[in-house]
C-alpha atoms as a PDB file:
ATOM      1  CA  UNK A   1     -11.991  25.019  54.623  1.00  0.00           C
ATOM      2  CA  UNK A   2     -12.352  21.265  55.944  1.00  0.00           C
ATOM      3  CA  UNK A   3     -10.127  18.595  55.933  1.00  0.00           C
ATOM      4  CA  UNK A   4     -11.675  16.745  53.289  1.00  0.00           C
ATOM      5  CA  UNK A   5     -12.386  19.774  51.022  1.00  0.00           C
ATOM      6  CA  UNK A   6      -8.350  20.730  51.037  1.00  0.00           C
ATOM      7  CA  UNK A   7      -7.896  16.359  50.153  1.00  0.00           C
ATOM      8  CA  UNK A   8      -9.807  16.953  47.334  1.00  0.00           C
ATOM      9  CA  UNK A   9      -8.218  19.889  46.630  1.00  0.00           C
ATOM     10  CA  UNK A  10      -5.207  18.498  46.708  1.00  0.00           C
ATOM     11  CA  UNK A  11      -5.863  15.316  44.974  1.00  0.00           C
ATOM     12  CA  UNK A  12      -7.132  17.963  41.931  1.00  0.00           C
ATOM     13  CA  UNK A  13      -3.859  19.683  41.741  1.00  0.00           C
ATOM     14  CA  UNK A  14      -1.675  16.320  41.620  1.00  0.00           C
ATOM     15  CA  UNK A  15      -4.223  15.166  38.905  1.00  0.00           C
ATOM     16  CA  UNK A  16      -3.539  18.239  36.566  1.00  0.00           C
ATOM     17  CA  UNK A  17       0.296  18.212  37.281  1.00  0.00           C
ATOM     18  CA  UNK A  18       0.062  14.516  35.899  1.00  0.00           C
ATOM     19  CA  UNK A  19      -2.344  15.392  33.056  1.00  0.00           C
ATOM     20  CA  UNK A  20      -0.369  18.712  31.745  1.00  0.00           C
ATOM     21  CA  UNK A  21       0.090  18.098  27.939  1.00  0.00           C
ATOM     22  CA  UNK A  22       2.841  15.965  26.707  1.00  0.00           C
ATOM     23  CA  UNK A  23       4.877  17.607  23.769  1.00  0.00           C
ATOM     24  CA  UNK A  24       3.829  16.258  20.718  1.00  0.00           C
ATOM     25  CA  UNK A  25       6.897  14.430  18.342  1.00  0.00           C
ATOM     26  CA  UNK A  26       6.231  13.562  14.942  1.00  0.00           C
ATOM     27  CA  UNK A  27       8.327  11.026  14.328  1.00  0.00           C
ATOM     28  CA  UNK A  28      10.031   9.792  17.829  1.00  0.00           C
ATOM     29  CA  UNK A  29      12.435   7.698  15.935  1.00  0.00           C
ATOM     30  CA  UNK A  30      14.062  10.803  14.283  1.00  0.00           C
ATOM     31  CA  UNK A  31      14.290  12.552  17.944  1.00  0.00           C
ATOM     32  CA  UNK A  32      18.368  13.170  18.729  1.00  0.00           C
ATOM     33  CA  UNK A  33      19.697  10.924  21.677  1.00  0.00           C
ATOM     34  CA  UNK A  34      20.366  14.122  24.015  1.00  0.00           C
ATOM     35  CA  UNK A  35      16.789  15.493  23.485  1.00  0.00           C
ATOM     36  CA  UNK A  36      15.164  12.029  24.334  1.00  0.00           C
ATOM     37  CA  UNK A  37      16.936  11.674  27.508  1.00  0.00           C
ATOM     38  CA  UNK A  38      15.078  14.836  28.454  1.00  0.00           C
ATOM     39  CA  UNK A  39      12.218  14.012  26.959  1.00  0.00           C
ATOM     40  CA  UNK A  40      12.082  10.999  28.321  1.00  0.00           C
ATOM     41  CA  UNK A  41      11.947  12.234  31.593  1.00  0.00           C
ATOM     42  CA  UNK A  42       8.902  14.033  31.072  1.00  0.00           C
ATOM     43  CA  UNK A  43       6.799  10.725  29.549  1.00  0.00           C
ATOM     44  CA  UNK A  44       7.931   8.739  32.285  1.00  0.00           C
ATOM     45  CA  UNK A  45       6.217  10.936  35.025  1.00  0.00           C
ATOM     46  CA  UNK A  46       3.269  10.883  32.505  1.00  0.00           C
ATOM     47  CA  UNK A  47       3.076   7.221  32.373  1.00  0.00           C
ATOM     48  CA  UNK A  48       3.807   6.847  36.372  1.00  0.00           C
ATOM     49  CA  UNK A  49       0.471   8.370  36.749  1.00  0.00           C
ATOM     50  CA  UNK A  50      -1.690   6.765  33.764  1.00  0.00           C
ATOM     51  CA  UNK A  51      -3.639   3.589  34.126  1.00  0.00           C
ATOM     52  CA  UNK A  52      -2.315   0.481  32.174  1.00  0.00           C
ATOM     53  CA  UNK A  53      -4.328  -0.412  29.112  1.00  0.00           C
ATOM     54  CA  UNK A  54      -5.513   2.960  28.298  1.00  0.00           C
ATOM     55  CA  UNK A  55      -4.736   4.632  24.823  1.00  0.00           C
ATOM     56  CA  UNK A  56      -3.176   7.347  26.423  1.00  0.00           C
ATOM     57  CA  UNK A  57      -0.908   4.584  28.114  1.00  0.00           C
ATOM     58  CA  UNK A  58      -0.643   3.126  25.543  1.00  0.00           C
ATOM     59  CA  UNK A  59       0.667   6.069  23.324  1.00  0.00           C
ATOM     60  CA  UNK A  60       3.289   7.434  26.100  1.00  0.00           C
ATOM     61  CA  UNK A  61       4.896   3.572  26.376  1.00  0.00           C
ATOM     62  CA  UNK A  62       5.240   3.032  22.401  1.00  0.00           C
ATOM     63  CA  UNK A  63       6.414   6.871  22.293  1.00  0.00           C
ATOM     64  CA  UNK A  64       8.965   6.354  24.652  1.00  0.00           C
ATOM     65  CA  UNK A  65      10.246   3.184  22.976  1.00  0.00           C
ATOM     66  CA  UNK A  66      10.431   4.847  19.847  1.00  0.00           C
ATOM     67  CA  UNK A  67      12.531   7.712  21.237  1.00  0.00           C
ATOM     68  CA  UNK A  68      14.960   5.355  22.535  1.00  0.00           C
ATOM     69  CA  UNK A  69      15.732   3.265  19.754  1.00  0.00           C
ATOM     70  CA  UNK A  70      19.132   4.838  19.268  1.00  0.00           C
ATOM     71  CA  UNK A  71      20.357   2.892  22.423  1.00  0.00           C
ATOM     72  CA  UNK A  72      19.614  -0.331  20.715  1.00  0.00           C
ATOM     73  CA  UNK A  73      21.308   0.770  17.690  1.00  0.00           C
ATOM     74  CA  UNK A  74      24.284   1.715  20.396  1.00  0.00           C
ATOM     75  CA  UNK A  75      24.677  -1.511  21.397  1.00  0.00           C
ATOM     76  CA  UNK A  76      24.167  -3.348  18.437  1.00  0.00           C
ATOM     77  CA  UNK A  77      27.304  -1.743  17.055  1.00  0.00           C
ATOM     78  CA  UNK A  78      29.444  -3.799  19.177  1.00  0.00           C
ATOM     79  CA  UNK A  79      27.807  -6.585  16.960  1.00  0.00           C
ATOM     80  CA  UNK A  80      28.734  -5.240  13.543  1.00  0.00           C
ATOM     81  CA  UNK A  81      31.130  -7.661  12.509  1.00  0.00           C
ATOM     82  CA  UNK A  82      27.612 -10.277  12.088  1.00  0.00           C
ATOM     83  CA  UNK A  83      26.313  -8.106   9.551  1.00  0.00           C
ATOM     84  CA  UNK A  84      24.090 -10.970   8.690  1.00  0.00           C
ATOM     85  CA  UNK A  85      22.299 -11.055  11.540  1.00  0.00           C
ATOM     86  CA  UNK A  86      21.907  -7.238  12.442  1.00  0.00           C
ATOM     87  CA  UNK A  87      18.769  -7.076  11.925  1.00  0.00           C
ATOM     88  CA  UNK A  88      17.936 -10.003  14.731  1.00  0.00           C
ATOM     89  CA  UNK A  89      20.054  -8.406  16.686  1.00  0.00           C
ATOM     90  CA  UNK A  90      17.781  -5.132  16.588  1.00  0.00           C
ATOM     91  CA  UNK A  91      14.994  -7.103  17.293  1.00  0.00           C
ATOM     92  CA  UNK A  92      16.628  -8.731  20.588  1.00  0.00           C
ATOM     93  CA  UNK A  93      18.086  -5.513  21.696  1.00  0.00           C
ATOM     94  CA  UNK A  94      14.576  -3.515  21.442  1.00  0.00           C
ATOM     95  CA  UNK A  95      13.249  -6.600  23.777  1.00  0.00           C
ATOM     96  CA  UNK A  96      15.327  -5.719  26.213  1.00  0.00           C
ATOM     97  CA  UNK A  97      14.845  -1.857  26.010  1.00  0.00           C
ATOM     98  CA  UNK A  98      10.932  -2.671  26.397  1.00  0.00           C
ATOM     99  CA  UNK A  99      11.914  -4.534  29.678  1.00  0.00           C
ATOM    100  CA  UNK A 100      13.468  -1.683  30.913  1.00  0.00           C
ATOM    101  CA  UNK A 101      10.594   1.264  30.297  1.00  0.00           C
ATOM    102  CA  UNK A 102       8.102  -1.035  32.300  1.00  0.00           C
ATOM    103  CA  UNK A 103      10.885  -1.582  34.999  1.00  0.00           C
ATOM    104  CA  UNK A 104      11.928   1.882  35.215  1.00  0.00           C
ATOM    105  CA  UNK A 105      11.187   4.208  38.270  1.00  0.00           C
ATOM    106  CA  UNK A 106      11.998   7.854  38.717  1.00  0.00           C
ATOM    107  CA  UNK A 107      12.034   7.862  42.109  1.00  0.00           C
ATOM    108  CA  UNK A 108      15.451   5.634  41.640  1.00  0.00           C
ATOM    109  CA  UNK A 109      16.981   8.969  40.945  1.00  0.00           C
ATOM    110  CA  UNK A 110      19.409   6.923  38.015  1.00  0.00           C
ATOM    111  CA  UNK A 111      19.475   7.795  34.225  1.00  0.00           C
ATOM    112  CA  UNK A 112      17.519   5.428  31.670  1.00  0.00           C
ATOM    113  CA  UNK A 113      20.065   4.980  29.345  1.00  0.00           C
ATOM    114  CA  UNK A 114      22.365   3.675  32.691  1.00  0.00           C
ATOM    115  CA  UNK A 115      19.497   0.969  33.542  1.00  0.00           C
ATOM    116  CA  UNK A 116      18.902   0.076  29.812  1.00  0.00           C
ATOM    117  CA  UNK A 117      21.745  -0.936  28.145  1.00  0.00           C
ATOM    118  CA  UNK A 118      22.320  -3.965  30.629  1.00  0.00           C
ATOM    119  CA  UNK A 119      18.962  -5.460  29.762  1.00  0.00           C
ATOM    120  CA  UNK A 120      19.448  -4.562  26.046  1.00  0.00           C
ATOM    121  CA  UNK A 121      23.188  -6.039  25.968  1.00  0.00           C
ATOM    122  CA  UNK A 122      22.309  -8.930  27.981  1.00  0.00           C
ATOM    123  CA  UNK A 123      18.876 -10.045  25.699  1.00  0.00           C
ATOM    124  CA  UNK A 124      21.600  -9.661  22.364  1.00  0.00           C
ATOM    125  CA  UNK A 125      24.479 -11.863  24.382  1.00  0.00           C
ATOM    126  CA  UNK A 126      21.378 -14.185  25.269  1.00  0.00           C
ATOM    127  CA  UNK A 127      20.613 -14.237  21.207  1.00  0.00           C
ATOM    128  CA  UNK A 128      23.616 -15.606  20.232  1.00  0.00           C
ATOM    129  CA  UNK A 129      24.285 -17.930  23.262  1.00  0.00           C
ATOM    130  CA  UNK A 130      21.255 -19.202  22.689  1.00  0.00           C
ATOM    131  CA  UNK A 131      21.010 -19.672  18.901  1.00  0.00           C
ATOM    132  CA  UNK A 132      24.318 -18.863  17.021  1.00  0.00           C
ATOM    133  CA  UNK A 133      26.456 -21.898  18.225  1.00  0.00           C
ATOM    134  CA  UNK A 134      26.207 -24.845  15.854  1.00  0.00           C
ATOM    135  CA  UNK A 135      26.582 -27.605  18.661  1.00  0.00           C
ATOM    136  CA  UNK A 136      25.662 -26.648  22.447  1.00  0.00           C
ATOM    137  CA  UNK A 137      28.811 -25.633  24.345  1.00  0.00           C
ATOM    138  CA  UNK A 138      28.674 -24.499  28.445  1.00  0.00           C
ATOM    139  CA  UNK A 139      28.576 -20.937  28.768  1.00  0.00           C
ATOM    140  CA  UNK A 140      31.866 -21.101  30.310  1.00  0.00           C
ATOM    141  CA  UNK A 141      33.394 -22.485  27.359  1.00  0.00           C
ATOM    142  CA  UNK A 142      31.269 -19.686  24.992  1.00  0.00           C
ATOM    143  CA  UNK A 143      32.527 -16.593  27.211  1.00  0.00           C
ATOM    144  CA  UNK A 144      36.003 -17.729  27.328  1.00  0.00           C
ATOM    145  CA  UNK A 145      36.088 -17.847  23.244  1.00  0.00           C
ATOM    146  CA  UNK A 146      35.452 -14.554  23.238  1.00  0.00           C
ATOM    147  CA  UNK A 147      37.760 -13.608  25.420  1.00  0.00           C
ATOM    148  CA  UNK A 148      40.029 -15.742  23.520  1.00  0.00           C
ATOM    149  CA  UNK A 149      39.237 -13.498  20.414  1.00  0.00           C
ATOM    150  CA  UNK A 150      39.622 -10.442  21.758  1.00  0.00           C
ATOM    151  CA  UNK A 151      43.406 -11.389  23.181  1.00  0.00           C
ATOM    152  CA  UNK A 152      44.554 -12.792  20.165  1.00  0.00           C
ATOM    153  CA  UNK A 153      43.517  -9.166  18.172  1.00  0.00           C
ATOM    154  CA  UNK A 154      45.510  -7.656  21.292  1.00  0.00           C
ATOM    155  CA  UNK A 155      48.360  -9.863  20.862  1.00  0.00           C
ATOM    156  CA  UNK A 156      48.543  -9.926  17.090  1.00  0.00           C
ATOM    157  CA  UNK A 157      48.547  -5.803  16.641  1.00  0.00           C
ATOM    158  CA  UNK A 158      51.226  -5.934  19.518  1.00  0.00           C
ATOM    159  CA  UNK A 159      53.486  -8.720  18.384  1.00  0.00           C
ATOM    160  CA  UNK A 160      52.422  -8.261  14.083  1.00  0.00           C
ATOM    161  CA  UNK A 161      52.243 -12.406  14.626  1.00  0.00           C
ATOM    162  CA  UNK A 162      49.811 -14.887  15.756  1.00  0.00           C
ATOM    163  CA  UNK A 163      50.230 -15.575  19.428  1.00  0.00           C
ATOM    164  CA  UNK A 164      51.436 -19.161  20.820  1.00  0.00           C
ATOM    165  CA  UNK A 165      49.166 -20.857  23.099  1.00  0.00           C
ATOM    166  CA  UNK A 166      51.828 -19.880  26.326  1.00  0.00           C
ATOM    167  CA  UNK A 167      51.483 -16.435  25.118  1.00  0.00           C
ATOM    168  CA  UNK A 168      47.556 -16.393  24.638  1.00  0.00           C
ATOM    169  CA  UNK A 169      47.836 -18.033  28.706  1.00  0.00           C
ATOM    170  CA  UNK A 170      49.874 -15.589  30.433  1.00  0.00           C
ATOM    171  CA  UNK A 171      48.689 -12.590  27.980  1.00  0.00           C
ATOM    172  CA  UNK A 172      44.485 -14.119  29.551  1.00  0.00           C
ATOM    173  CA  UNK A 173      45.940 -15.593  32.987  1.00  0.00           C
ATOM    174  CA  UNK A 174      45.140 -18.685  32.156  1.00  0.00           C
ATOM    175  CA  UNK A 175      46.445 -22.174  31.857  1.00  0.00           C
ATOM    176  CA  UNK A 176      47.600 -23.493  28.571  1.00  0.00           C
ATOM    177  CA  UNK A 177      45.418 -26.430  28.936  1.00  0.00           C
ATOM    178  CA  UNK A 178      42.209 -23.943  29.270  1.00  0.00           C
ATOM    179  CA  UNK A 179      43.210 -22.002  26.509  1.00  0.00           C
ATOM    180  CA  UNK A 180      43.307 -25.254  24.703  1.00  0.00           C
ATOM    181  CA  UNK A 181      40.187 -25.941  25.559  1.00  0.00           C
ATOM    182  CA  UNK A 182      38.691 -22.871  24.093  1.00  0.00           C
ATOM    183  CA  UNK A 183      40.169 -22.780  21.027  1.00  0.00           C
ATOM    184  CA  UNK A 184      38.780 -26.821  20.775  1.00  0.00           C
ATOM    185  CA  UNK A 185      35.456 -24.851  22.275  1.00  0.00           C
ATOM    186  CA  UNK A 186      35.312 -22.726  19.627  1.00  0.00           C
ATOM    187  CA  UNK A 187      34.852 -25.069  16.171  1.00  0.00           C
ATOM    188  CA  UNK A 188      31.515 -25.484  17.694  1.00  0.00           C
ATOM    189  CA  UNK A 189      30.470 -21.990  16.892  1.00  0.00           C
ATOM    190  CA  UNK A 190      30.252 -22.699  13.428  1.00  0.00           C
ATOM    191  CA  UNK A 191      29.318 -25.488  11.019  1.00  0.00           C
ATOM    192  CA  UNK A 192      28.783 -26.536   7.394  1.00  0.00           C
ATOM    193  CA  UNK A 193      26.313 -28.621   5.301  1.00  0.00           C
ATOM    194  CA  UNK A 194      27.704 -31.838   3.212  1.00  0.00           C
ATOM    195  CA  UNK A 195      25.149 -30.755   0.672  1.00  0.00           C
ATOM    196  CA  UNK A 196      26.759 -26.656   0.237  1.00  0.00           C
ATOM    197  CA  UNK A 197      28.363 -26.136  -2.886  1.00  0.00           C
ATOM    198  CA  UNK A 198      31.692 -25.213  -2.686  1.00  0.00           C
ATOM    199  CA  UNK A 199      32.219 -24.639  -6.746  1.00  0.00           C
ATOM    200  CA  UNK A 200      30.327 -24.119  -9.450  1.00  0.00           C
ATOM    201  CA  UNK A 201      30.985 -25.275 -12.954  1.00  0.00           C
ATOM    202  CA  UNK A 202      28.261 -24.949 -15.814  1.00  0.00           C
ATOM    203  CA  UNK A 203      29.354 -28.408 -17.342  1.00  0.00           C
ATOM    204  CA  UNK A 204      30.910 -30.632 -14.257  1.00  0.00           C
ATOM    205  CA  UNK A 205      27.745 -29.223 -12.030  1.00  0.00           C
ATOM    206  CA  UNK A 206      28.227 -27.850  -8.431  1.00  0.00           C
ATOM    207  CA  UNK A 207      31.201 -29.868  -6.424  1.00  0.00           C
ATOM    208  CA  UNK A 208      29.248 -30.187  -2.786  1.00  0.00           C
ATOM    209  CA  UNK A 209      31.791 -30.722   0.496  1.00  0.00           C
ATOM    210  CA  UNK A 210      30.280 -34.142   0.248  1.00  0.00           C
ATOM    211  CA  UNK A 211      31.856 -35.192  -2.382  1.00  0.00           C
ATOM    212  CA  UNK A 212      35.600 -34.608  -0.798  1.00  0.00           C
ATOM    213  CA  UNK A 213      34.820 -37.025   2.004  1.00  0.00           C
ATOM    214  CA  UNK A 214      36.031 -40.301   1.919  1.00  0.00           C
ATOM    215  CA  UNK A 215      33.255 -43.547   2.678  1.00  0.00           C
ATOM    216  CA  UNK A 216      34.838 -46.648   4.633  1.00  0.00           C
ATOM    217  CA  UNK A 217      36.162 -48.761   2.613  1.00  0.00           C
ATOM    218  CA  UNK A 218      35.901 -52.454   3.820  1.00  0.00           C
ATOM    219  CA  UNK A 219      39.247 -53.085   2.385  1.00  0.00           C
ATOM    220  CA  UNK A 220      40.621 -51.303   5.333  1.00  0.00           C
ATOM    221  CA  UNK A 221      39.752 -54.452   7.809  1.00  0.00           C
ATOM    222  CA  UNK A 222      41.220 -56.519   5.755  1.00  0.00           C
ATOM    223  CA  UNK A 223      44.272 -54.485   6.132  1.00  0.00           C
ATOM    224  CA  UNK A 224      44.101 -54.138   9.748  1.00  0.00           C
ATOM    225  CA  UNK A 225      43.559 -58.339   9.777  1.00  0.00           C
ATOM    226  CA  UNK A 226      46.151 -58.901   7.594  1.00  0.00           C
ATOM    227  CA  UNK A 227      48.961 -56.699   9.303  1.00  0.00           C
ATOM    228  CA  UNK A 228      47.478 -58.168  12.658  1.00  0.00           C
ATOM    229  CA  UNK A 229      48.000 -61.903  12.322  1.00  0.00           C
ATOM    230  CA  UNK A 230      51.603 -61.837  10.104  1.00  0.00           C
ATOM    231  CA  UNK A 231      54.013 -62.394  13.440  1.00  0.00           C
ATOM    232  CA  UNK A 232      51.117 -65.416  14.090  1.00  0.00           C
ATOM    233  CA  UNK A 233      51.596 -66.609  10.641  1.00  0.00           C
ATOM    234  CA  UNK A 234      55.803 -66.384  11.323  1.00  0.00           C
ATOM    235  CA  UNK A 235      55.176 -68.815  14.485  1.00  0.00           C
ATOM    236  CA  UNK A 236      54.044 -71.425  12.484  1.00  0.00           C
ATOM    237  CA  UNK A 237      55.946 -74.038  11.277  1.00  0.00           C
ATOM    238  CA  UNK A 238      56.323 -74.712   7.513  1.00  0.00           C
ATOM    239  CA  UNK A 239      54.191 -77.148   7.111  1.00  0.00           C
ATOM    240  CA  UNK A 240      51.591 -75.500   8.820  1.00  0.00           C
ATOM    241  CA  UNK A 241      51.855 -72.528   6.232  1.00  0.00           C
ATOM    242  CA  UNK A 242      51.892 -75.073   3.444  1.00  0.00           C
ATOM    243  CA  UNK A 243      48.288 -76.110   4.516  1.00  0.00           C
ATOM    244  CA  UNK A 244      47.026 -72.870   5.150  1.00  0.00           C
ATOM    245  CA  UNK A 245      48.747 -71.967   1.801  1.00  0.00           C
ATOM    246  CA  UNK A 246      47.000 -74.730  -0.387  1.00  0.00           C
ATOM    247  CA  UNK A 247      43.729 -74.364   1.468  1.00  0.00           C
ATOM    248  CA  UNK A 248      43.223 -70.787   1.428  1.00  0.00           C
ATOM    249  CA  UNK A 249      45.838 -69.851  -1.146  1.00  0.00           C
ATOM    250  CA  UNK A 250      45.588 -71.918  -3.956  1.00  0.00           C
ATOM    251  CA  UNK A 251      41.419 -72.938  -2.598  1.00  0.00           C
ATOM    252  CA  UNK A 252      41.950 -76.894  -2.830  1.00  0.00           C
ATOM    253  CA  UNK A 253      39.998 -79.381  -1.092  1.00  0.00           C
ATOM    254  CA  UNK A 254      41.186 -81.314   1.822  1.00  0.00           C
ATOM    255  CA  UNK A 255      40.873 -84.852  -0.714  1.00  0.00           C
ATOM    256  CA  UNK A 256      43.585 -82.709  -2.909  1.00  0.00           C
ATOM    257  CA  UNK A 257      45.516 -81.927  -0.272  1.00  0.00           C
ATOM    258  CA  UNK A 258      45.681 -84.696   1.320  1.00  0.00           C
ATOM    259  CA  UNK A 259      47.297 -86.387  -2.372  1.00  0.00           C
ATOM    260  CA  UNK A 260      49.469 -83.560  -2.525  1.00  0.00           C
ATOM    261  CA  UNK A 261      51.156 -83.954   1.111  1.00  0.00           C
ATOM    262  CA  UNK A 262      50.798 -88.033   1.574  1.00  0.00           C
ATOM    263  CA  UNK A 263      48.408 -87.592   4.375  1.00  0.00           C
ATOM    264  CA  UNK A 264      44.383 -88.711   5.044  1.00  0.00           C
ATOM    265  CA  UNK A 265      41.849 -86.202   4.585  1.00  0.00           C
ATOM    266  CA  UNK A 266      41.203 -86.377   7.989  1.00  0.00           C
ATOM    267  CA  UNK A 267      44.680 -85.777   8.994  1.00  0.00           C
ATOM    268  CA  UNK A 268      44.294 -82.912   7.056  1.00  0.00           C
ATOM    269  CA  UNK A 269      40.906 -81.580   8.756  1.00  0.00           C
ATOM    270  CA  UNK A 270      42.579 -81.772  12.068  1.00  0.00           C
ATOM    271  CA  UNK A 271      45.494 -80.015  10.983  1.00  0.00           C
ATOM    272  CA  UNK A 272      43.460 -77.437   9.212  1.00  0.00           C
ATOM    273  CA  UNK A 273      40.963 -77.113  12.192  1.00  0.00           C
ATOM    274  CA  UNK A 274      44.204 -76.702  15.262  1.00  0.00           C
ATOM    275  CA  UNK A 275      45.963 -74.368  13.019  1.00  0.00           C
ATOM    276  CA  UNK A 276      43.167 -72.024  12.186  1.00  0.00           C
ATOM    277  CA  UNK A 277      42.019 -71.964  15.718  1.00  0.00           C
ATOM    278  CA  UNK A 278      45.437 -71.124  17.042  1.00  0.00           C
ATOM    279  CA  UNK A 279      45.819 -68.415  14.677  1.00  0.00           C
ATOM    280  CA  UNK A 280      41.925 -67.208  16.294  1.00  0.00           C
ATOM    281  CA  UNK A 281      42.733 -66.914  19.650  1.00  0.00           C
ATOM    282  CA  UNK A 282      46.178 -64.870  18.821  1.00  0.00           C
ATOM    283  CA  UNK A 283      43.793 -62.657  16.673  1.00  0.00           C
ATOM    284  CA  UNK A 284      41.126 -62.464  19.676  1.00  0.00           C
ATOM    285  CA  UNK A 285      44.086 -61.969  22.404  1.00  0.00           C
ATOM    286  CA  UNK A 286      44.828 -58.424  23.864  1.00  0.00           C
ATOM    287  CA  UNK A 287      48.514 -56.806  23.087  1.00  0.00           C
ATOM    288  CA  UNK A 288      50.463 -57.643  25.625  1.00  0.00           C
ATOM    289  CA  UNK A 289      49.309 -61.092  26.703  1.00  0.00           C
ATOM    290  CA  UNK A 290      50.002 -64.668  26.311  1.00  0.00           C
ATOM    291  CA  UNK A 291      47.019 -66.957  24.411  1.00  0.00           C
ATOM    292  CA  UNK A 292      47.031 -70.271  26.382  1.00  0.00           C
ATOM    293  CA  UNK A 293      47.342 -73.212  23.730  1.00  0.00           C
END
């Protein structure tokens, strides 16, 4: 026999080992999570050998996703408490399980299940990194919240109390500062409309959180102005606070005051004009400092 005759010869054999019949499973979803790790084994070494974009490709990929869906419901478990969201979660999880069938090799010698679950944790931690926070916060910040969480469980089944900040820092090895800081991090994660109702009453309507907020009330500055320039007002003399009084307090004109006090209008305009600029410049001076006059 020549050489080329036992090549093809040999080429024949390896093509029949990879075309022996795969078993055939009815519903791959339904297949137990011991049985598909062998079975898995056997539509990998299918698919090492089948050309990309065939139906017979395509059949032993999809198959082989379908077995291992119970690894994405695995993971997802760790998830449970955002029972609203399963379902996305599913959907993340089963991107990363796809990314791990076309990255897979046998000749690695490693289990699937041990090379998926990274890439099927990691696209559901990218999920709600990516779209669960209400305001963006560093990843830093996001990780260390859930650390955060996860001590203060610890700490409240050991202690039957909520932990202090000093305890939360030693119990995480952290300073009480950064545990501070995650705890601020954290009101970030969630967030609520003005316009969601928060009761409902079939004659007063819905109350929305709206309606509990205050609006500025310009009466505030006048407040702030008013508490601001009383010691100014007290270093005035009294006849100073006469004018301002019968100018501003009882609204007369400068003709009326002048008649009332004895003096010229214009007397009275100069008065009027040095004492409300004085008063200005105390208003416009910093705490602390001096207002040249």
């Amino acid at each position: 026999m020549t050489a080329g005759a036992i090549g093809t010869e040999a080429a024949e054999t390896e093509g029949r080992v990879g075309e022996q019949a795969l078993p055939e499973i009815a519903v791959p979803t339904e297949v137990a999570p011991r049985d598909a790790r062998a079975l898995s084994r056997q539509f990998f070494e299918r698919l090492a050998v089948l050309e990309e974009g065939t139906a017979e490709y395509q059949y032993t990929r999809n198959t082989l996703i379908e077995m291992n869906m119970s690894l994405v419901r695995f993971a997802a478990r760790r998830f449970r408490h955002l029972a609203d969201e399963m379902e996305d979660v599913v959907q993340v999880g089963m991107i990363g399980l796809i990314k791990a069938i076309d990255r897979f090799e046998l000749s690695r010698e490693t289990e699937f299940a041990t090379l998926a679950m990274p890439y099927i944790v990691g696209e559901m931690k990218r999920f709600f990194r990516d779209t669960t926070w209400a305001v963006h916060v560093p990843r830093r910040l996001q990780e260390r919240r859930s650390e955060l969480s996860r001590a203060r469980e610890e700490l409240e089944s050991r202690l039957d109390r909520s932990p202090t900040v000093k305890e939360l820092a030693a119990h995480m090895d952290l300073t009480e500062g950064e545990v501070l800081e995650a705890q601020m991090a954290a009101n970030g994660y969630n967030s609520a409309s003005l316009d969601a109702a928060l009761t409902g009453d079939a004659e007063d309507g819905e109350a929305a959180l709206a309606d509990f907020i205050g609006t500025e009330d310009p009466a505030m500055e006048l407040v702030e102005d008013c508490h601001a320039l009383a010691p100014l007002l007290a270093e005035l003399s009294d006849r100073e606070r006469l004018l301002l009084h019968l100018r501003f307090g009882e609204e007369l004109t400068q003709s009326q005051i002048g008649e009332r006090l004895g003096v010229s209008q214009m007397q009275v305009s100069r008065l009027l004009t040095r004492t409300v600029a004085r008063l200005r410049a105390g208003m416009c001076t910093e705490p602390g400092t001096v207002a040249s006059g």
